[in-house]
PDB file of N, CA and C in Angstrom:
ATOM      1  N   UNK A   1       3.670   5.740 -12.564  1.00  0.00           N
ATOM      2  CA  UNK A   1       2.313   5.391 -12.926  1.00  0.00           C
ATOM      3  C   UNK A   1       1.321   6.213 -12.123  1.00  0.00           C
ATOM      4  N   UNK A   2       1.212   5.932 -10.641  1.00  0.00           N
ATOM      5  CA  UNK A   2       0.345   6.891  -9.831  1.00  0.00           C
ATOM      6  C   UNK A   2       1.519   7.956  -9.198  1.00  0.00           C
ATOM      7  N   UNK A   3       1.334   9.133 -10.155  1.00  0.00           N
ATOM      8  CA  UNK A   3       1.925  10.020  -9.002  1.00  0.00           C
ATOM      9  C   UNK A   3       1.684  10.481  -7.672  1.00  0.00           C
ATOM     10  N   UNK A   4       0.439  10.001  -7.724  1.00  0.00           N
ATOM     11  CA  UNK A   4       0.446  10.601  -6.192  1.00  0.00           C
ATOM     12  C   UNK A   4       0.331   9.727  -4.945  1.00  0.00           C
ATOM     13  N   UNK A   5       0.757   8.141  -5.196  1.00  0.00           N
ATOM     14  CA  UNK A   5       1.048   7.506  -4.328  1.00  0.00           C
ATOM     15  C   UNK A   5       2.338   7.787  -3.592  1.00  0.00           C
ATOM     16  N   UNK A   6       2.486   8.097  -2.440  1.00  0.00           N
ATOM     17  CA  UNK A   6       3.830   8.346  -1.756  1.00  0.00           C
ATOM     18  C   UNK A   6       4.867   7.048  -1.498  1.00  0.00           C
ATOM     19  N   UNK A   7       6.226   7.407  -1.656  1.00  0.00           N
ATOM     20  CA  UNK A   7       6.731   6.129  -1.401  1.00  0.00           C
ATOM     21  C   UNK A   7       6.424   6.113   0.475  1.00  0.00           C
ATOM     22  N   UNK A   8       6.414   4.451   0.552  1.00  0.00           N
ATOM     23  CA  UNK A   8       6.386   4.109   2.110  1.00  0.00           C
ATOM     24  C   UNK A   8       7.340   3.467   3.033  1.00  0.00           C
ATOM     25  N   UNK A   9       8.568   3.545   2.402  1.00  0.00           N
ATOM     26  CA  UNK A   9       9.518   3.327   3.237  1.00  0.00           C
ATOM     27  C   UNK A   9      10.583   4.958   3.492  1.00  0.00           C
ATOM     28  N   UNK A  10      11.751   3.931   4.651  1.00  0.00           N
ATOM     29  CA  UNK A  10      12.568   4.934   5.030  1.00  0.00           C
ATOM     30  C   UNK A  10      13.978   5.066   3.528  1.00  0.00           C
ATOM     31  N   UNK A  11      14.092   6.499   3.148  1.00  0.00           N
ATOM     32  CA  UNK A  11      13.908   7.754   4.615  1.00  0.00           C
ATOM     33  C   UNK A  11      12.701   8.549   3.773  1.00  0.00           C
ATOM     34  N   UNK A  12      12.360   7.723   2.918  1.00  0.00           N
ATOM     35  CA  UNK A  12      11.171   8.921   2.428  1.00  0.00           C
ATOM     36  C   UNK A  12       9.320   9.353   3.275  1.00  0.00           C
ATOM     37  N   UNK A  13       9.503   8.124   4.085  1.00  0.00           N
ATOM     38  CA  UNK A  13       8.622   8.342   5.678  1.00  0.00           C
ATOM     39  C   UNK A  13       9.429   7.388   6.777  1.00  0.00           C
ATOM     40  N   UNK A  14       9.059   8.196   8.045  1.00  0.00           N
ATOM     41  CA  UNK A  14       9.166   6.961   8.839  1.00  0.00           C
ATOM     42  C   UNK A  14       8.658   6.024   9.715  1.00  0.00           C
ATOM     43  N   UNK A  15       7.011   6.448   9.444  1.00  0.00           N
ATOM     44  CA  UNK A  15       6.084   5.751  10.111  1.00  0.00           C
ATOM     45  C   UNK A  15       5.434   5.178   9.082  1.00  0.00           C
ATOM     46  N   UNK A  16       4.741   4.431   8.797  1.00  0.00           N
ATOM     47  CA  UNK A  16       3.741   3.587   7.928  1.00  0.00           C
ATOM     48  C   UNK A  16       2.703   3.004   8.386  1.00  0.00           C
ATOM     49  N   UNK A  17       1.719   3.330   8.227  1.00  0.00           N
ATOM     50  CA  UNK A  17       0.403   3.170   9.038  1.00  0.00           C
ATOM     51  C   UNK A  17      -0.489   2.381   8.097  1.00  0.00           C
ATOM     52  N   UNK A  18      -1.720   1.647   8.761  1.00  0.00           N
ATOM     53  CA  UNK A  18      -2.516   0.559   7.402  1.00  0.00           C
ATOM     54  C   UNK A  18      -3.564   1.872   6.820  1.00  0.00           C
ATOM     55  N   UNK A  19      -3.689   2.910   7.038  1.00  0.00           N
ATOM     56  CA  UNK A  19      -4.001   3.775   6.731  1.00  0.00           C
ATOM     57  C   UNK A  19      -3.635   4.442   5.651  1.00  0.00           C
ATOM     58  N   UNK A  20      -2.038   4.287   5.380  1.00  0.00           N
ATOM     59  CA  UNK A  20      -1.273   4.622   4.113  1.00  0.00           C
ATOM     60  C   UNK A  20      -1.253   3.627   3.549  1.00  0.00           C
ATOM     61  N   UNK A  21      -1.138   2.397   3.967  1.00  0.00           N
ATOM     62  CA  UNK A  21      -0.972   1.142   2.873  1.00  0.00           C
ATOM     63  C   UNK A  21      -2.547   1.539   2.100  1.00  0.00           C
ATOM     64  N   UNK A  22      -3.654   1.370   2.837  1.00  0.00           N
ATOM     65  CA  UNK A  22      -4.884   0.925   2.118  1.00  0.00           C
ATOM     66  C   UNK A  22      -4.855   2.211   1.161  1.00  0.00           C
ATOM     67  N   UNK A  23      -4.655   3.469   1.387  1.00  0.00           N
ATOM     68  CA  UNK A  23      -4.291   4.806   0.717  1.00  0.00           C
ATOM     69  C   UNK A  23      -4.056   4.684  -0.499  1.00  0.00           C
ATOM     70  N   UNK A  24      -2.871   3.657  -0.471  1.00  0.00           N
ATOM     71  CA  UNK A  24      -2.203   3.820  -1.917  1.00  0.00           C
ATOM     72  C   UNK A  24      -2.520   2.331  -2.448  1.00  0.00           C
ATOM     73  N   UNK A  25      -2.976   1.616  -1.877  1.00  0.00           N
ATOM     74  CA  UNK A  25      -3.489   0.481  -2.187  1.00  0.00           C
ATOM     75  C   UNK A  25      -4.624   0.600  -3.541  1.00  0.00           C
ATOM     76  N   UNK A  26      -5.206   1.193  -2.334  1.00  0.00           N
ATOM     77  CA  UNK A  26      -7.328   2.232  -3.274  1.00  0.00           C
ATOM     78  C   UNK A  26      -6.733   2.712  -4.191  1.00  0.00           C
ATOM     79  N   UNK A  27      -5.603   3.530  -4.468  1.00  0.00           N
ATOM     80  CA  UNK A  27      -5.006   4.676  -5.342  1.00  0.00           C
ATOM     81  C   UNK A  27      -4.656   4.029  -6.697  1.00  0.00           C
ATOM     82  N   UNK A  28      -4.147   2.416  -6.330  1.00  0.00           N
ATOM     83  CA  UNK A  28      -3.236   1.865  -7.386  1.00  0.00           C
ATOM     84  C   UNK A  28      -4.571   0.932  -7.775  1.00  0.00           C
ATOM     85  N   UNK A  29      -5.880   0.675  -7.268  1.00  0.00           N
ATOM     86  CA  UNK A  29      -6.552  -0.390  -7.777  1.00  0.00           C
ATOM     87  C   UNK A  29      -7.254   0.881  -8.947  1.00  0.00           C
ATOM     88  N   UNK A  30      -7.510   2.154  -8.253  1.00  0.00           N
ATOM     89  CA  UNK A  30      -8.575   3.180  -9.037  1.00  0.00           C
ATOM     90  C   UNK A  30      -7.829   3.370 -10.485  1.00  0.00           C
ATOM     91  N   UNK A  31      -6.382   3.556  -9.884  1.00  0.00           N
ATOM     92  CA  UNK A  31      -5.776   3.590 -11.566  1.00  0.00           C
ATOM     93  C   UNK A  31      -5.699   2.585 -12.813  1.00  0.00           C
ATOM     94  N   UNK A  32      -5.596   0.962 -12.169  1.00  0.00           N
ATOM     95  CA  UNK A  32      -5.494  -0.021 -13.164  1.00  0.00           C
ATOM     96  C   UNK A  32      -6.665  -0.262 -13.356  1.00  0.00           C
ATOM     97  N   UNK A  33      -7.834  -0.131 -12.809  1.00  0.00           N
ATOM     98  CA  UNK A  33      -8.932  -0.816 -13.304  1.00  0.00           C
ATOM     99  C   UNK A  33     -10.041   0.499 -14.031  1.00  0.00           C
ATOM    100  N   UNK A  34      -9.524   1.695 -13.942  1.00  0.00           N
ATOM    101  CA  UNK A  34      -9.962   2.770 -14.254  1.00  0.00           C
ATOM    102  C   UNK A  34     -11.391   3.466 -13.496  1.00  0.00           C
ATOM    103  N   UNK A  35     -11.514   2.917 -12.735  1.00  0.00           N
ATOM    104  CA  UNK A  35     -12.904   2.910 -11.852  1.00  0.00           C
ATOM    105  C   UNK A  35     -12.636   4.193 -10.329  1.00  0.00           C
ATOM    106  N   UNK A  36     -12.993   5.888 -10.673  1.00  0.00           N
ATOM    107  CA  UNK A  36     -12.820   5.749  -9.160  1.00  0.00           C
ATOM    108  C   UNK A  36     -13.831   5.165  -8.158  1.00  0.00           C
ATOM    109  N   UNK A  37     -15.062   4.856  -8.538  1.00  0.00           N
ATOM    110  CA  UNK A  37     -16.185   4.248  -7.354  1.00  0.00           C
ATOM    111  C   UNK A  37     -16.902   2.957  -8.870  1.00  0.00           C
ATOM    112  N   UNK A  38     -16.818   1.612  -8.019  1.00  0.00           N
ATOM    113  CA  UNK A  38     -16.891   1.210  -8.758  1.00  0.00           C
ATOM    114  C   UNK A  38     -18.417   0.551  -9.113  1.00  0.00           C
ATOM    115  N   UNK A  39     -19.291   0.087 -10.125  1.00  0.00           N
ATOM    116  CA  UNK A  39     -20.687   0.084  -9.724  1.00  0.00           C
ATOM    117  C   UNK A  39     -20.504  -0.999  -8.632  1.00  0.00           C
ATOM    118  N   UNK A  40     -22.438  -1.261  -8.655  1.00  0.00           N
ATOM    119  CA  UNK A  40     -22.617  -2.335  -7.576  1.00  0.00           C
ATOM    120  C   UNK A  40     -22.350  -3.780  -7.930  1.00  0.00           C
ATOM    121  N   UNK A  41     -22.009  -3.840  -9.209  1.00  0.00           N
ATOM    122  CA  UNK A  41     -21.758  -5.672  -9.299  1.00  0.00           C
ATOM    123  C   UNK A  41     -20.486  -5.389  -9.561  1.00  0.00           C
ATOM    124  N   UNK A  42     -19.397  -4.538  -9.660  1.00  0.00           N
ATOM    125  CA  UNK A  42     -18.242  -4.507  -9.820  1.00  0.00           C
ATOM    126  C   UNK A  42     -17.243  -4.554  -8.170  1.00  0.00           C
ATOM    127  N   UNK A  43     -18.266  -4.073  -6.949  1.00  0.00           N
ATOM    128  CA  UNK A  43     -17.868  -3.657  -6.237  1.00  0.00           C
ATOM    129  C   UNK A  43     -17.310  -4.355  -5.045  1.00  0.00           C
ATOM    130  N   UNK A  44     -17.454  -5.948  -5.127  1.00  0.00           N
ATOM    131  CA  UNK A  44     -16.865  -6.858  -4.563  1.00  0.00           C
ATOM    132  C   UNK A  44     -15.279  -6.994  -5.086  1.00  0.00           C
ATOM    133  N   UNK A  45     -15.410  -7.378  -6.117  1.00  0.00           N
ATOM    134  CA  UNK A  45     -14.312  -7.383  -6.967  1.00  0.00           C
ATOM    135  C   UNK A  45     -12.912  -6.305  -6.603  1.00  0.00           C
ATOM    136  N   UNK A  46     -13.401  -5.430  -6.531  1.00  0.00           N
ATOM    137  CA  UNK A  46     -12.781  -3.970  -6.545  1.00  0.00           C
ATOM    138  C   UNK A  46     -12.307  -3.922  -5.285  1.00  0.00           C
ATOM    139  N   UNK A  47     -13.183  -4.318  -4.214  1.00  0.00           N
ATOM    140  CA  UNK A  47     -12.920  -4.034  -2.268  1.00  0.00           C
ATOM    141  C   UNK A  47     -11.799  -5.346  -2.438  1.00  0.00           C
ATOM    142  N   UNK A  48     -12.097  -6.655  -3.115  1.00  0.00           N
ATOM    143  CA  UNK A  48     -10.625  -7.643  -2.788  1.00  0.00           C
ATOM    144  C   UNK A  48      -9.090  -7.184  -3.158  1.00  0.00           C
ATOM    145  N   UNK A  49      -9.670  -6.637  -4.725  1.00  0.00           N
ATOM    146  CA  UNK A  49      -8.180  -6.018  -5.239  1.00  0.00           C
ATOM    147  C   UNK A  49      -7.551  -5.047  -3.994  1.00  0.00           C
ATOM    148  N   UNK A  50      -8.425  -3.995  -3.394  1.00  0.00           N
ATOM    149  CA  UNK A  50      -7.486  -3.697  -2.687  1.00  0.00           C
ATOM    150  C   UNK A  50      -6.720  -3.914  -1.557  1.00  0.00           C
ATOM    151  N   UNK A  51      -8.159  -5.216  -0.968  1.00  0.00           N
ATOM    152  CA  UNK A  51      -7.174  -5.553  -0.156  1.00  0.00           C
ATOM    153  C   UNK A  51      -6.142  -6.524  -0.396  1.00  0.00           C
ATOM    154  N   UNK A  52      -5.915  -7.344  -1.440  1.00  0.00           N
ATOM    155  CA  UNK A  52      -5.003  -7.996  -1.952  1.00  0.00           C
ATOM    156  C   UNK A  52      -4.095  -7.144  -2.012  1.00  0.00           C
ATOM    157  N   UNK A  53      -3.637  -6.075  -3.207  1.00  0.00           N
ATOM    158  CA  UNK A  53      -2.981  -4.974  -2.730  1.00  0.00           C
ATOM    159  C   UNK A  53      -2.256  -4.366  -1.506  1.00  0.00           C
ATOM    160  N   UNK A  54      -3.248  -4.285  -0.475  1.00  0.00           N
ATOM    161  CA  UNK A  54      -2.838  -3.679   0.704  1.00  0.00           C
ATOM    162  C   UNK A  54      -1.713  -4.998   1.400  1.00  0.00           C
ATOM    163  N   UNK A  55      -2.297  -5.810   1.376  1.00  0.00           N
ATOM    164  CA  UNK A  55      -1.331  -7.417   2.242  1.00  0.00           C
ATOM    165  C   UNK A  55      -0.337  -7.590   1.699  1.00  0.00           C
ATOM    166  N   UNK A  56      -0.221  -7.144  -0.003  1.00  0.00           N
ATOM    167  CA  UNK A  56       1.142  -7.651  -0.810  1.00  0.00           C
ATOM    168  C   UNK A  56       1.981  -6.428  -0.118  1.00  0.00           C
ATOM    169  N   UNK A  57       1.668  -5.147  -0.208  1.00  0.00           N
ATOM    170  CA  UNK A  57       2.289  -3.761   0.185  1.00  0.00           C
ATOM    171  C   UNK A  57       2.896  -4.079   1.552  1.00  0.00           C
ATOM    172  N   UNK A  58       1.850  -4.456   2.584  1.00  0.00           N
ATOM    173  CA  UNK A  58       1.943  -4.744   3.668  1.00  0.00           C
ATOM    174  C   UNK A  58       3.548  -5.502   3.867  1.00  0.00           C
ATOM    175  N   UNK A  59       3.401  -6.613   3.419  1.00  0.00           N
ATOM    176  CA  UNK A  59       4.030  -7.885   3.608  1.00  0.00           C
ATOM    177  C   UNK A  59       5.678  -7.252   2.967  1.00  0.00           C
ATOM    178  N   UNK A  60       5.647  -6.814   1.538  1.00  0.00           N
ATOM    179  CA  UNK A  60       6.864  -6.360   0.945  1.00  0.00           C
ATOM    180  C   UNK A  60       7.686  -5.376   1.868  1.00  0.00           C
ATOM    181  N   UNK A  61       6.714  -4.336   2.495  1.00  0.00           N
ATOM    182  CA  UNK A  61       7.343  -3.763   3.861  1.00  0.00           C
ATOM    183  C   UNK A  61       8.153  -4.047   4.905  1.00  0.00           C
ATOM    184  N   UNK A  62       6.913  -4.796   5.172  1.00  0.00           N
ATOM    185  CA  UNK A  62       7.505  -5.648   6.710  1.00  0.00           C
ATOM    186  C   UNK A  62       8.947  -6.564   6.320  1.00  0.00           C
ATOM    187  N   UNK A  63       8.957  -6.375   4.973  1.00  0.00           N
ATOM    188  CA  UNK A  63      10.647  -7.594   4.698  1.00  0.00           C
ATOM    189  C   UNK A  63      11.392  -6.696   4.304  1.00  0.00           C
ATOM    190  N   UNK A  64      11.001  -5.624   3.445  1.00  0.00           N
ATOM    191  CA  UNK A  64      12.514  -5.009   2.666  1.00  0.00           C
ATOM    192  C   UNK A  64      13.385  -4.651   3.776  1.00  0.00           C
ATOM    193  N   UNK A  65      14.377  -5.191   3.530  1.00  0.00           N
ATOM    194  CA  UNK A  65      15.765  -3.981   4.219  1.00  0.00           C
ATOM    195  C   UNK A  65      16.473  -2.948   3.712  1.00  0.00           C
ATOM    196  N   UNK A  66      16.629  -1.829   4.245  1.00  0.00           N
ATOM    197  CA  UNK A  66      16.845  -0.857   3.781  1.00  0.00           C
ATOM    198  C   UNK A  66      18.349  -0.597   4.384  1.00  0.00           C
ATOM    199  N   UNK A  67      18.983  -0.057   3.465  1.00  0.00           N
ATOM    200  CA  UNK A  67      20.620   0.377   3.330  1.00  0.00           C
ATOM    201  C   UNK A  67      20.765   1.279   4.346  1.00  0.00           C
ATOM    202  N   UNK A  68      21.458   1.307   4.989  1.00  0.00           N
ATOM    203  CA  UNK A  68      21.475   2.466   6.293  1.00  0.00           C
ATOM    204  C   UNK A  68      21.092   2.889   7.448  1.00  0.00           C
ATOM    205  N   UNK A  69      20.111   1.535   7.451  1.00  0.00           N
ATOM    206  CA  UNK A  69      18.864   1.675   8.526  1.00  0.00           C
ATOM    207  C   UNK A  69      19.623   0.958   9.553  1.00  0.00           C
ATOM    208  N   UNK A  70      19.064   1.572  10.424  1.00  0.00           N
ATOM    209  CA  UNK A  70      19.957   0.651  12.220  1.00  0.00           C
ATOM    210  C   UNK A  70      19.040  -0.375  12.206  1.00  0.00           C
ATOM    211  N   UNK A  71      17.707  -0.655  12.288  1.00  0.00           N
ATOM    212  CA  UNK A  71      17.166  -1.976  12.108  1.00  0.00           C
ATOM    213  C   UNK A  71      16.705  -2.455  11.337  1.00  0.00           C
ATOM    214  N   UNK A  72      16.723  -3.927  11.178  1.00  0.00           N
ATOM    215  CA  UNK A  72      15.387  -4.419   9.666  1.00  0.00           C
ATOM    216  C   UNK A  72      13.791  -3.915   9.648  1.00  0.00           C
ATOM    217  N   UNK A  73      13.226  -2.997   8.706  1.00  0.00           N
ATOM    218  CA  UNK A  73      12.256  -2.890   8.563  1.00  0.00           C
ATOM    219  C   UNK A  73      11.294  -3.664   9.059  1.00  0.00           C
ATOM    220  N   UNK A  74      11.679  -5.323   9.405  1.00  0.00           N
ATOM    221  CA  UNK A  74      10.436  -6.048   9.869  1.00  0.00           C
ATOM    222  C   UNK A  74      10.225  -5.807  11.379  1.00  0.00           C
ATOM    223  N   UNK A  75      11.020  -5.109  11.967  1.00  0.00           N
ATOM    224  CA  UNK A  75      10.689  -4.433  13.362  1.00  0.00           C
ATOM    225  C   UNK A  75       9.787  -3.473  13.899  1.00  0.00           C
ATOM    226  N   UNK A  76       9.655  -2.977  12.194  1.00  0.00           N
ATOM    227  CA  UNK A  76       8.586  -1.754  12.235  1.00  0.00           C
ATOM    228  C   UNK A  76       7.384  -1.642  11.830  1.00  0.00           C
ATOM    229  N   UNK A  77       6.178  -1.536  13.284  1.00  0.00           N
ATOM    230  CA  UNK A  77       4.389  -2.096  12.838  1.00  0.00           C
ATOM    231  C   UNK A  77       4.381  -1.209  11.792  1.00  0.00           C
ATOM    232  N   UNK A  78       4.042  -2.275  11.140  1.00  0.00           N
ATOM    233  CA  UNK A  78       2.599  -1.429  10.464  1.00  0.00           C
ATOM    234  C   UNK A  78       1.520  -1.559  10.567  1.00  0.00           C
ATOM    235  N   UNK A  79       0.396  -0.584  10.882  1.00  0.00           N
ATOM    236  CA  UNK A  79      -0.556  -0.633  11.402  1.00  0.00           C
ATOM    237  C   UNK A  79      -0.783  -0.646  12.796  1.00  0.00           C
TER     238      UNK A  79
END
């Protein structure tokens, strides 16, 4: 869907910063709602989606476990 969101786990990075979450967060709200800047009565709306976005990203992180990995992902900040 967004190509140019990067995946954010290992081994395709191995740091993850809230910097990349909100990144691709912004990236995935600009694509579904078709808006890249959104007006001024749209623009509340738009700042929750992403951060809703960013906490779900966040959160799915901090749990997945990954096959191969010496520790559980939830060891690793993000942010």
């Amino acid at each position: 869907m967004c190509r140019s969101i990067k995946t954010l786990r290992p081994p395709m990075t191995d740091e993850v910063t809230e910097e990349d979450i909100h990144a691709a967060a912004l990236q995935y709200v600009r694509k579904i709602s078709g808006f890249r800047a959104p007006a001024a009565h749209n623009r509340e709306a738009f700042d929750l989606a992403v951060e809703a976005v960013a906490a779900a990203t966040a959160e799915l992180l901090s749990t997945l476990e990954v096959r191969g990995s010496a520790t559980p992902r939830s060891s690793t900040p993000v942010g």
